[in-house]
C-alpha atoms as a PDB file:
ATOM      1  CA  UNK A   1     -16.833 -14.006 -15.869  1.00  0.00           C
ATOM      2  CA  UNK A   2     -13.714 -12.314 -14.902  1.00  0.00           C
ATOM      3  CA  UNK A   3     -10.484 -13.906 -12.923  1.00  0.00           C
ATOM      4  CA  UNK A   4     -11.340 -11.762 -10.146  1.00  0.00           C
ATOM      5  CA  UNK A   5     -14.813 -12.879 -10.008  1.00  0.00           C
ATOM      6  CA  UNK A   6     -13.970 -16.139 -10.270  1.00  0.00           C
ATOM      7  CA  UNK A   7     -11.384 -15.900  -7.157  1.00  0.00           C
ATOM      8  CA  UNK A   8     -13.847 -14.217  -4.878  1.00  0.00           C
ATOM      9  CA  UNK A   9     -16.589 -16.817  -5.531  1.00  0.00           C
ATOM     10  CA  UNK A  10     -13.871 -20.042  -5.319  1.00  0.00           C
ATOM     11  CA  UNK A  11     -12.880 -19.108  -1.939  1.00  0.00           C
ATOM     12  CA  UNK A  12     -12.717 -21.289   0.968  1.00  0.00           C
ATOM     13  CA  UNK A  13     -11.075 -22.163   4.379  1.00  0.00           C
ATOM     14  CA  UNK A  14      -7.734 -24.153   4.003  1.00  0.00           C
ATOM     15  CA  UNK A  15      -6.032 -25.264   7.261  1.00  0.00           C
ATOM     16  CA  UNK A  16      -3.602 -27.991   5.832  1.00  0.00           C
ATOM     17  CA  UNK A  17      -0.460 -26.643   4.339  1.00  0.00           C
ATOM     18  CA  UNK A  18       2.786 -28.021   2.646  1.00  0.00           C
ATOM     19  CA  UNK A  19       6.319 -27.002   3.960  1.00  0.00           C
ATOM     20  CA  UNK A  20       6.607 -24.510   1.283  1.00  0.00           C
ATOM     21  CA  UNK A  21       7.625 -20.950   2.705  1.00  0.00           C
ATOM     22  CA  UNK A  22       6.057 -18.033   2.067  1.00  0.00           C
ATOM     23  CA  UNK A  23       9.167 -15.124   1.036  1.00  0.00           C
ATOM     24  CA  UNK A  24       8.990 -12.025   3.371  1.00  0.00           C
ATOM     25  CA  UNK A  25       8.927 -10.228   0.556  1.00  0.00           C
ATOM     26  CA  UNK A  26       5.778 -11.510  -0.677  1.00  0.00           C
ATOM     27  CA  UNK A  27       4.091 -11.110   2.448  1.00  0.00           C
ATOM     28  CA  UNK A  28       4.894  -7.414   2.607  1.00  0.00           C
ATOM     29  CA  UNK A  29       3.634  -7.224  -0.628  1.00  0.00           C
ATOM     30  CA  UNK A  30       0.682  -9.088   0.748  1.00  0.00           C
ATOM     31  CA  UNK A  31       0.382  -6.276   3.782  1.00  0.00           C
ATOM     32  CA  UNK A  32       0.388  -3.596   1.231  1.00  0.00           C
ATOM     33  CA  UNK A  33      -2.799  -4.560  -0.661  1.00  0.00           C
ATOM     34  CA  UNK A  34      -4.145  -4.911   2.495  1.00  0.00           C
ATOM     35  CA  UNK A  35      -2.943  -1.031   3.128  1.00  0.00           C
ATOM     36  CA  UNK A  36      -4.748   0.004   0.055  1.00  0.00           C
ATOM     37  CA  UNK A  37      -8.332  -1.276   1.202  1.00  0.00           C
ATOM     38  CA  UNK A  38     -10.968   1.620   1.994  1.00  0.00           C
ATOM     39  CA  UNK A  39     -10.061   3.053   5.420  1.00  0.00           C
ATOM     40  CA  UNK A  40     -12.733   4.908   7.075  1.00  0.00           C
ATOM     41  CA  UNK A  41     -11.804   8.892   6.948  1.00  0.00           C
ATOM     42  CA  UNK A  42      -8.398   7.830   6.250  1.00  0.00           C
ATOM     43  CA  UNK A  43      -8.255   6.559   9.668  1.00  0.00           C
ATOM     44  CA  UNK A  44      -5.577   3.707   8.951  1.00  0.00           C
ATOM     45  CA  UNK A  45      -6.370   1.801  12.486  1.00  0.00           C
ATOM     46  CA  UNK A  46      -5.108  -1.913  11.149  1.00  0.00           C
ATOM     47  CA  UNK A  47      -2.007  -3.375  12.791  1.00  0.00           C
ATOM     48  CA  UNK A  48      -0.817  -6.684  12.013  1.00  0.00           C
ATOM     49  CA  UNK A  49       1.457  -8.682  14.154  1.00  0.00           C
ATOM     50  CA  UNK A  50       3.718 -11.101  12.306  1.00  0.00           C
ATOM     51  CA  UNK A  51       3.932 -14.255  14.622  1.00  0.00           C
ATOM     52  CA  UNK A  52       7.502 -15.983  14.081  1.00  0.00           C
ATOM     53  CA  UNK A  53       8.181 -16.998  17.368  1.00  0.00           C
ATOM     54  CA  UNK A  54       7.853 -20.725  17.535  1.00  0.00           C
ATOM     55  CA  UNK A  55       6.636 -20.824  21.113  1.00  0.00           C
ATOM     56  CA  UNK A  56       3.999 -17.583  20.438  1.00  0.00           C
ATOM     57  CA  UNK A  57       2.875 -20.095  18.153  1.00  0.00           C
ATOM     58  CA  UNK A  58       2.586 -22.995  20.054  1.00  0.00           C
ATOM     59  CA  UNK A  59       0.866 -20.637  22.826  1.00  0.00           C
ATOM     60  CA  UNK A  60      -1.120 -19.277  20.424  1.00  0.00           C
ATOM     61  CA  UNK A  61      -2.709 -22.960  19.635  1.00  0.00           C
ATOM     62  CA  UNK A  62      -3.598 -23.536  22.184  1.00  0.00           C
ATOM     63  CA  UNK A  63      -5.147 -20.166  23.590  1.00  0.00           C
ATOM     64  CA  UNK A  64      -7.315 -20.172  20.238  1.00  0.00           C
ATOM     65  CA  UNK A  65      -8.953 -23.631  21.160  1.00  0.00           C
ATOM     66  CA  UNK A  66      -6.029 -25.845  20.402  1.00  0.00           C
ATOM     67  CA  UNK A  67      -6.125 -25.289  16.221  1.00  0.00           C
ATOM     68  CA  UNK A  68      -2.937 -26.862  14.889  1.00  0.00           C
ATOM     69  CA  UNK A  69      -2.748 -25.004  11.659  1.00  0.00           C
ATOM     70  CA  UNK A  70      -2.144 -21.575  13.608  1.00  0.00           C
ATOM     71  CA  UNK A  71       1.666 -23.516  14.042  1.00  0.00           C
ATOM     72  CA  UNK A  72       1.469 -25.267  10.848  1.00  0.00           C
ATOM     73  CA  UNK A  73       1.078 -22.393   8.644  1.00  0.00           C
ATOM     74  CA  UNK A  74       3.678 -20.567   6.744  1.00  0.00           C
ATOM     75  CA  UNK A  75       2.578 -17.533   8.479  1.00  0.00           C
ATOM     76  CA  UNK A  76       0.544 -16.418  10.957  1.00  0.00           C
ATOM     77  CA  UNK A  77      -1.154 -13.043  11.371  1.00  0.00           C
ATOM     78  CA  UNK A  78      -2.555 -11.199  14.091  1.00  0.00           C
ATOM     79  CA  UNK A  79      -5.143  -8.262  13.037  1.00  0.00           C
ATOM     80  CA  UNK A  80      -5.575  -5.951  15.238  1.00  0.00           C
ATOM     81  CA  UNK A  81      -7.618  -2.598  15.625  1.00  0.00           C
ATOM     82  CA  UNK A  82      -5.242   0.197  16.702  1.00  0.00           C
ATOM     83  CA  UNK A  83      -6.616   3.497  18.117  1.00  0.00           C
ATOM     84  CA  UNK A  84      -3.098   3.421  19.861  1.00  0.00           C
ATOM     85  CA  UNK A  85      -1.411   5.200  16.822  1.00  0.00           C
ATOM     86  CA  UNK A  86      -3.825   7.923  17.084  1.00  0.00           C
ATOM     87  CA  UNK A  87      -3.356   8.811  20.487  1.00  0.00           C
ATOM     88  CA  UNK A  88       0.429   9.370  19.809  1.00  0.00           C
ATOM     89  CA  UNK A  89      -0.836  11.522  16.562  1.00  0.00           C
ATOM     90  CA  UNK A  90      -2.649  13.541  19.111  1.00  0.00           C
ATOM     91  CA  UNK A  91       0.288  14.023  21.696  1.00  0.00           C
ATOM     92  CA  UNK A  92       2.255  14.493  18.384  1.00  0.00           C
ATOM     93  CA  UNK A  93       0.020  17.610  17.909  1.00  0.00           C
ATOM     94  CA  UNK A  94      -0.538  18.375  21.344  1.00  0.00           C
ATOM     95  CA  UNK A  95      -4.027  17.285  21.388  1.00  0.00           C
ATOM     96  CA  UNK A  96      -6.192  15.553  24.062  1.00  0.00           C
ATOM     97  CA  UNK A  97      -7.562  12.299  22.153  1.00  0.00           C
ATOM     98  CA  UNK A  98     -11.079  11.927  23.039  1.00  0.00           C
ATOM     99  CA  UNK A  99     -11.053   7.850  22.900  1.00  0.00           C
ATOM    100  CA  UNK A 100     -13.392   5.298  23.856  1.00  0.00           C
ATOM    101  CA  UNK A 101     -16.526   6.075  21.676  1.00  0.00           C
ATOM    102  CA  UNK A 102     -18.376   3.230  20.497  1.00  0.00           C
ATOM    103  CA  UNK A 103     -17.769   4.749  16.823  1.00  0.00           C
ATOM    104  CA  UNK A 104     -13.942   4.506  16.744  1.00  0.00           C
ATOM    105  CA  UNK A 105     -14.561   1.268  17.581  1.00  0.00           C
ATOM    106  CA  UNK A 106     -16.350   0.011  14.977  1.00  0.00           C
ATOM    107  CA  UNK A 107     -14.404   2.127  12.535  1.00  0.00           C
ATOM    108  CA  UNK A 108     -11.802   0.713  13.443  1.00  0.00           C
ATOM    109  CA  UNK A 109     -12.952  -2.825  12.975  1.00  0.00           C
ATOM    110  CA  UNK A 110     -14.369  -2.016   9.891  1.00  0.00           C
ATOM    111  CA  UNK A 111     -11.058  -1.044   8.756  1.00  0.00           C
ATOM    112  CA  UNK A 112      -9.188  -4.364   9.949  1.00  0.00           C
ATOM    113  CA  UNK A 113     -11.895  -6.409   8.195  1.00  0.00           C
ATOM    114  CA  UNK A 114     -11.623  -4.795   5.133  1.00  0.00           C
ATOM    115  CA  UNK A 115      -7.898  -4.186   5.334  1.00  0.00           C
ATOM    116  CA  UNK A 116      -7.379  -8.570   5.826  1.00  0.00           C
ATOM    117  CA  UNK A 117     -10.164  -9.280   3.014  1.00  0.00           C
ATOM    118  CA  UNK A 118      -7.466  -7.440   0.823  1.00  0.00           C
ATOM    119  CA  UNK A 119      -4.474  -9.609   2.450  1.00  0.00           C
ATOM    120  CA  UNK A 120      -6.217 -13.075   1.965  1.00  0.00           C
ATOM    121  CA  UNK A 121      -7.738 -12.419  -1.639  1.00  0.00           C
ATOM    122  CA  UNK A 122      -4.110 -10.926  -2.922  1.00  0.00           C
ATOM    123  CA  UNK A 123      -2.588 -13.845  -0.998  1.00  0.00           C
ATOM    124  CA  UNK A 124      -4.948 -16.565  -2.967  1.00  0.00           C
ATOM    125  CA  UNK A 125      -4.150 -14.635  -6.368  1.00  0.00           C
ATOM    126  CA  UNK A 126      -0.567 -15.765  -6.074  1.00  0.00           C
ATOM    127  CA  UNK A 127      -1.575 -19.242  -5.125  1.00  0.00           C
ATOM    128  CA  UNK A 128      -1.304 -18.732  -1.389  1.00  0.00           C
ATOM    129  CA  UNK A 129      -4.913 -19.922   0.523  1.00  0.00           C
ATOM    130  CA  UNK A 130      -5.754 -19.673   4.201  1.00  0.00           C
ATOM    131  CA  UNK A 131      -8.463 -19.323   7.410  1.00  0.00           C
ATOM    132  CA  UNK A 132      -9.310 -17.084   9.315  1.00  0.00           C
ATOM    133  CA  UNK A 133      -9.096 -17.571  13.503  1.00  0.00           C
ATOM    134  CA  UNK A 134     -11.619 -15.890  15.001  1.00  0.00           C
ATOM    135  CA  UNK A 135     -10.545 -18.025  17.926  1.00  0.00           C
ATOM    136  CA  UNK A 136      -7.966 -15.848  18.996  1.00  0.00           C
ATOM    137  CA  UNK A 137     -10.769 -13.956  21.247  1.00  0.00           C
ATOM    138  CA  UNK A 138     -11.975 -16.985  23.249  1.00  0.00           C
ATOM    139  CA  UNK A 139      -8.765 -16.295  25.837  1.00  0.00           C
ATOM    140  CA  UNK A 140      -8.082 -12.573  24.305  1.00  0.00           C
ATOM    141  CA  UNK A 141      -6.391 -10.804  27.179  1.00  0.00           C
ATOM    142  CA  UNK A 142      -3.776 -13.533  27.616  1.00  0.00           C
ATOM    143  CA  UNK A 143      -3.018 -13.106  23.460  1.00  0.00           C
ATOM    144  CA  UNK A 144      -3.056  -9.433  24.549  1.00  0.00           C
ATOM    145  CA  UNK A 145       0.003  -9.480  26.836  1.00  0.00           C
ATOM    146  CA  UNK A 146       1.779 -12.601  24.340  1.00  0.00           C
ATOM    147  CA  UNK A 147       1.659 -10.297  21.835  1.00  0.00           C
ATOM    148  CA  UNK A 148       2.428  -7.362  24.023  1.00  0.00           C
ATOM    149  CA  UNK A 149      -0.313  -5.086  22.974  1.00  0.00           C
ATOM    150  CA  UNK A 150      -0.969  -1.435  24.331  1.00  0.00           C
ATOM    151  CA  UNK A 151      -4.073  -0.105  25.423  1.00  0.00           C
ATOM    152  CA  UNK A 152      -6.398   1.069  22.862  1.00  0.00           C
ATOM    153  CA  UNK A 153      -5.355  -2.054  20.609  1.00  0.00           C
ATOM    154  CA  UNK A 154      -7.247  -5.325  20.458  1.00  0.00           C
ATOM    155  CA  UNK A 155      -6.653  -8.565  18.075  1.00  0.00           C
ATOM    156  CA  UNK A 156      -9.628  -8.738  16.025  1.00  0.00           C
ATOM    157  CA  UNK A 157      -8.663 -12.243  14.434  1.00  0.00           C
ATOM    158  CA  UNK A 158      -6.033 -14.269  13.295  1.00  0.00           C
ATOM    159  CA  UNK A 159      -5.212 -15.701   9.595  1.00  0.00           C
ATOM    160  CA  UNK A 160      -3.315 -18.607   8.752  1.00  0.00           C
ATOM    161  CA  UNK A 161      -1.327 -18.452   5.531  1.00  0.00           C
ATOM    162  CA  UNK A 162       0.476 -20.945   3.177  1.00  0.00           C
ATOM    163  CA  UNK A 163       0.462 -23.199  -0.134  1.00  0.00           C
ATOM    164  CA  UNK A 164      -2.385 -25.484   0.175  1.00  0.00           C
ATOM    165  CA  UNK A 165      -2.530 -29.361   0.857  1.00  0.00           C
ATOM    166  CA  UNK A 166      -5.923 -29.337   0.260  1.00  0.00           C
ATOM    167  CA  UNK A 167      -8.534 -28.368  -2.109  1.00  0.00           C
ATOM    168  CA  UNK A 168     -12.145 -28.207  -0.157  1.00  0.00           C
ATOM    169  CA  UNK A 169     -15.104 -27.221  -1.861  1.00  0.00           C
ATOM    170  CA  UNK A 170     -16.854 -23.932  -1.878  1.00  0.00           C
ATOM    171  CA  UNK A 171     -19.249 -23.713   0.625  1.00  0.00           C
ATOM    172  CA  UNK A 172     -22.394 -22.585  -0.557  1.00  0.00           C
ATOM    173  CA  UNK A 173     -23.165 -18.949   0.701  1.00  0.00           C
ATOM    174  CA  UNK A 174     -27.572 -17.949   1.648  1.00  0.00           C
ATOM    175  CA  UNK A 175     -29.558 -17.626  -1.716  1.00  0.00           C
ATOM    176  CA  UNK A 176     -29.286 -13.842  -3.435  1.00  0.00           C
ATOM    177  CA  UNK A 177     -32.740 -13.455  -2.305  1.00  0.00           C
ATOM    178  CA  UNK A 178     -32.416 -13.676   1.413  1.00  0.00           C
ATOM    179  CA  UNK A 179     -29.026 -10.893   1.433  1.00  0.00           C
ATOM    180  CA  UNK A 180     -29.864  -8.623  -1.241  1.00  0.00           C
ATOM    181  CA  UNK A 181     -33.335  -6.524  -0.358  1.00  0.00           C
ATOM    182  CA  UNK A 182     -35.048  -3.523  -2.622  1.00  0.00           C
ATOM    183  CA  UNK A 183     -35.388  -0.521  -1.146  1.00  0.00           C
ATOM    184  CA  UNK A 184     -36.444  -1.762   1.489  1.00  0.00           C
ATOM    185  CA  UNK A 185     -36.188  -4.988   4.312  1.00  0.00           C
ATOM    186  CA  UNK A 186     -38.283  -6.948   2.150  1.00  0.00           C
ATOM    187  CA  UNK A 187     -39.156 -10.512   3.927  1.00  0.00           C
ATOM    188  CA  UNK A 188     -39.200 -12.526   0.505  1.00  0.00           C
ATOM    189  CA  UNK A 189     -40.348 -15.128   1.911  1.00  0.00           C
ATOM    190  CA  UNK A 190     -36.813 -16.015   3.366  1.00  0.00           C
ATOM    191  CA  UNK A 191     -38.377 -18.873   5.872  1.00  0.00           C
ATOM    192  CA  UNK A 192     -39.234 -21.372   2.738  1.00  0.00           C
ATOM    193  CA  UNK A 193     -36.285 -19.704   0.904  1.00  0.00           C
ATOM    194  CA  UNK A 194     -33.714 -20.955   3.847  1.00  0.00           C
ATOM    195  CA  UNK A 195     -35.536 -24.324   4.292  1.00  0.00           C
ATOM    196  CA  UNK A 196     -34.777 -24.527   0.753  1.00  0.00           C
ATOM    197  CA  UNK A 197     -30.939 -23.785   1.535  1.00  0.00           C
ATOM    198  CA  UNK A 198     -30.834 -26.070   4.146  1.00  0.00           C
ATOM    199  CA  UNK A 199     -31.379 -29.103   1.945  1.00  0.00           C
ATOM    200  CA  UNK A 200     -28.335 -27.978   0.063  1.00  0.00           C
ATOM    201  CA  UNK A 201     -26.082 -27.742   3.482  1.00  0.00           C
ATOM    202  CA  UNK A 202     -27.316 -30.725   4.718  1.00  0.00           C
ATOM    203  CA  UNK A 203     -26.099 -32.719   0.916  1.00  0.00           C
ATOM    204  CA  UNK A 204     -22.943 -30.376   0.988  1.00  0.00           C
ATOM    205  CA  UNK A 205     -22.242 -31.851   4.660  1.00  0.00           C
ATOM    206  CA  UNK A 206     -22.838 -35.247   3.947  1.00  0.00           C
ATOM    207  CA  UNK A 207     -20.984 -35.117   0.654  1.00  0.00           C
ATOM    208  CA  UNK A 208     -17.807 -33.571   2.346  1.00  0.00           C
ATOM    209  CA  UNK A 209     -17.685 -35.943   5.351  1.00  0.00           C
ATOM    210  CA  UNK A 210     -18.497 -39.124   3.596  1.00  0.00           C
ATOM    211  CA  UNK A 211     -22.338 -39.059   5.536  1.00  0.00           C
ATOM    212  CA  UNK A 212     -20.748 -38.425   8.849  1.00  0.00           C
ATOM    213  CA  UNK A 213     -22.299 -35.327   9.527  1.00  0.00           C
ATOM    214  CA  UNK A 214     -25.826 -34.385   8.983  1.00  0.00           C
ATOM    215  CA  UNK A 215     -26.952 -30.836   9.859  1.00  0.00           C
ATOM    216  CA  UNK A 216     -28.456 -27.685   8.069  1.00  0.00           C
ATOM    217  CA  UNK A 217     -27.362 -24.079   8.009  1.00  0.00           C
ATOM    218  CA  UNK A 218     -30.309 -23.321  10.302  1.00  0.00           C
ATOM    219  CA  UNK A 219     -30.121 -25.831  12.535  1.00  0.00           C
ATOM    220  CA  UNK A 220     -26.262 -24.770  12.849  1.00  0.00           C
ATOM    221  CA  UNK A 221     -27.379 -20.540  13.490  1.00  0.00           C
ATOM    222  CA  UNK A 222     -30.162 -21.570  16.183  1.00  0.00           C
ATOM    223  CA  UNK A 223     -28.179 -24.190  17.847  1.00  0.00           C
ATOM    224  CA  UNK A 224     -25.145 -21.439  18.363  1.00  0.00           C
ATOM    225  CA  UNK A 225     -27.301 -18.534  18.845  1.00  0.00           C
ATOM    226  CA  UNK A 226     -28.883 -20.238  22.519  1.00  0.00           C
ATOM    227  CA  UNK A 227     -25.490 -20.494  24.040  1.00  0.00           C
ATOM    228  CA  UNK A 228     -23.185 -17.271  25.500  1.00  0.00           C
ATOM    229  CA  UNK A 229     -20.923 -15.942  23.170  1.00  0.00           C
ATOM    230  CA  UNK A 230     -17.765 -14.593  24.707  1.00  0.00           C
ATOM    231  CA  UNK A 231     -19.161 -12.822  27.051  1.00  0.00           C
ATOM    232  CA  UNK A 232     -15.794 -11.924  28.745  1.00  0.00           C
ATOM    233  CA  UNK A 233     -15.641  -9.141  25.560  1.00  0.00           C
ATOM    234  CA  UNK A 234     -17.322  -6.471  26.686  1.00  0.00           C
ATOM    235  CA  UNK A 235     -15.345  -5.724  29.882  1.00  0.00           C
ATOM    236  CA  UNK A 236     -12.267  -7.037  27.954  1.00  0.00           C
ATOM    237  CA  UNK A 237     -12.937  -4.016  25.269  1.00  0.00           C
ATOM    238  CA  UNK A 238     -13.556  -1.421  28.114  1.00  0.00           C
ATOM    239  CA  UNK A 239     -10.532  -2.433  29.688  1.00  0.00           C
ATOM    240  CA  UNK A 240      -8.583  -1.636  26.735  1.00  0.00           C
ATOM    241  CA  UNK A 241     -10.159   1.582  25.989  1.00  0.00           C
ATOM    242  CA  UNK A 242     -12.992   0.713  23.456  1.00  0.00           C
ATOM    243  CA  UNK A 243     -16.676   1.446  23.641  1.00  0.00           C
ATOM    244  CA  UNK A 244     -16.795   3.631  27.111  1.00  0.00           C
ATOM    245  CA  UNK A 245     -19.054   5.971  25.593  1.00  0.00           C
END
C-alpha cells in the first residue's frame, strides 16, 4: 500500500490543536492543491474566506453551535460556492447571466467539496489535521453578512486547521459491500450486512469513550433522519440566488 493510500484511509476529525502556527505561505500552498481539484466545465466556483479576525471567530463559535475549536484552530476556513464571479464574467462580456438553476448549484457545490477534500488531504500530508464544520449553516444568513458575502455566494462549510493534540482513531466507514454496487443497485443483503456494522460502531463507541456511550451507526442515521434538518435552507438558498429554477 502506497503513502497516499495510507493517508486517505488514516483520516479522521481532530478538533484539539497545539499553539503551533500554521505559515501563510503554507496555507496558500494548501489553497492551491485545493485549486487543482476537478472543477466541473472549468467552472472554478470555490471561494474560501480566511477568518483572522479574532472576534469573526469568536462570532463564528458561537453561530456554528458554540464549537470551540473554530477559535482554537490555527486557521479557519470558510468554503463557499461562488456563482458571484461568474456574473461579473458575464457583465465582463456583456452577457445576461442566466442564474439560479438548480444545476449551477450543485455544480457548484460539487466543486467546493472536491476543491476542500484537496485542502485537508494536502494539509494532513504535511502533518497539519483538521474537521470539518458543517455547522456553519445552522444560523447561515447571519455568517452571510459576518463574512460579508454577495448574492449568488453561500458558505458551504467550515474547516478547522492546525498541528494536532490528539490522535483519535479511524472511524470505521459502511462495509465495501453496502457502497460499491455492480451494474446495478444491487440490495446485497445490506440489512444483515449493516446490523453486522453496527456491532463494530457500537465496540468502536464504547472503546473511545471508556463505555460511556453506547449506540450503533443505525440507530445514529434513523434517530437524525425523524427530526427537521435546517429547514431555514431552502428559502435561505433562493434568497441568495440558488435553485429558482
Amino acid at each position: 500500500m502506497n503513502e497516499v493510500i495510507k493517508l486517505l484511509q488514516s483520516r479522521s476529525s481532530v478538533r484539539k490543536f497545539t499553539d503551533q502556527a500554521i505559515a501563510q505561505d503554507t496555507l496558500d500552498k494548501l489553497i492551491q492543491c485545493g485549486q487543482a481539484a476537478a472543477t466541473s466545465s472549468f467552472i472554478q466556483a470555490c471561494t474560501v474566506i480566511q477568518v483572522e479576525d479574532k472576534i469573526k471567530r469568536n462570532q463564528l463559535v458561537d453561530l456554528a453551535g458554540g464549537q470551540p475549536y473554530v477559535a482554537s484552530a490555527a486557521r479557519f476556513l470558510v468554503f463557499c460556492a461562488d456563482m458571484n464571479r461568474h456574473k461579473l464574467v458575464c457583465d465582463m462580456h456583456n452577457s445576461k447571466m442566466e442564474s439560479g438553476y438548480t444545476e449551477q448549484f450543485i455544480t457548484a457545490t460539487v466543486d467546493v467539496a472536491l476543491f476542500a477534500q484537496n485542502v485537508m488531504t494536502a494539509a494532513q500530508s504535511l502533518g497539519i489535521e483538521g474537521v470539518y464544520i458543517g455547522g456553519i449553516r445552522n444560523n447561515i444568513a447571519e455568517v452571510s453578512d459576518l463574512l460579508e458575502l454577495p448574492t449568488l455566494v453561500y458558505p458551504v462549510f467550515g474547516m478547522c486547521l492546525g498541528y494536532p493534540a490528539q490522535d483519535p482513531e479511524t472511524k470505521p466507514r459502511l462495509p465495501l459491500s453496502v457502497v460499491l454496487k455492480t451494474d446495478r443497485y444491487q440490495d446485497n443483503n445490506d440489512t444483515k450486512t449493516i446490523s453486522e456494522y453496527d456491532k463494530q460502531i457500537r465496540e468502536y463507541y464504547r472503546s473511545r469513550t471508556g463505555g460511556t456511550k453506547e449506540t450503533t451507526w443505525s440507530e445514529q442515521i434513523a434517530g437524525m433522519l425523524v427530526k427537521e434538518a435546517r429547514p431555514h435552507m431552502k428559502a435561505y438558498l433562493q434568497d441568495r440566488g440558488f435553485i429558482l429554477k
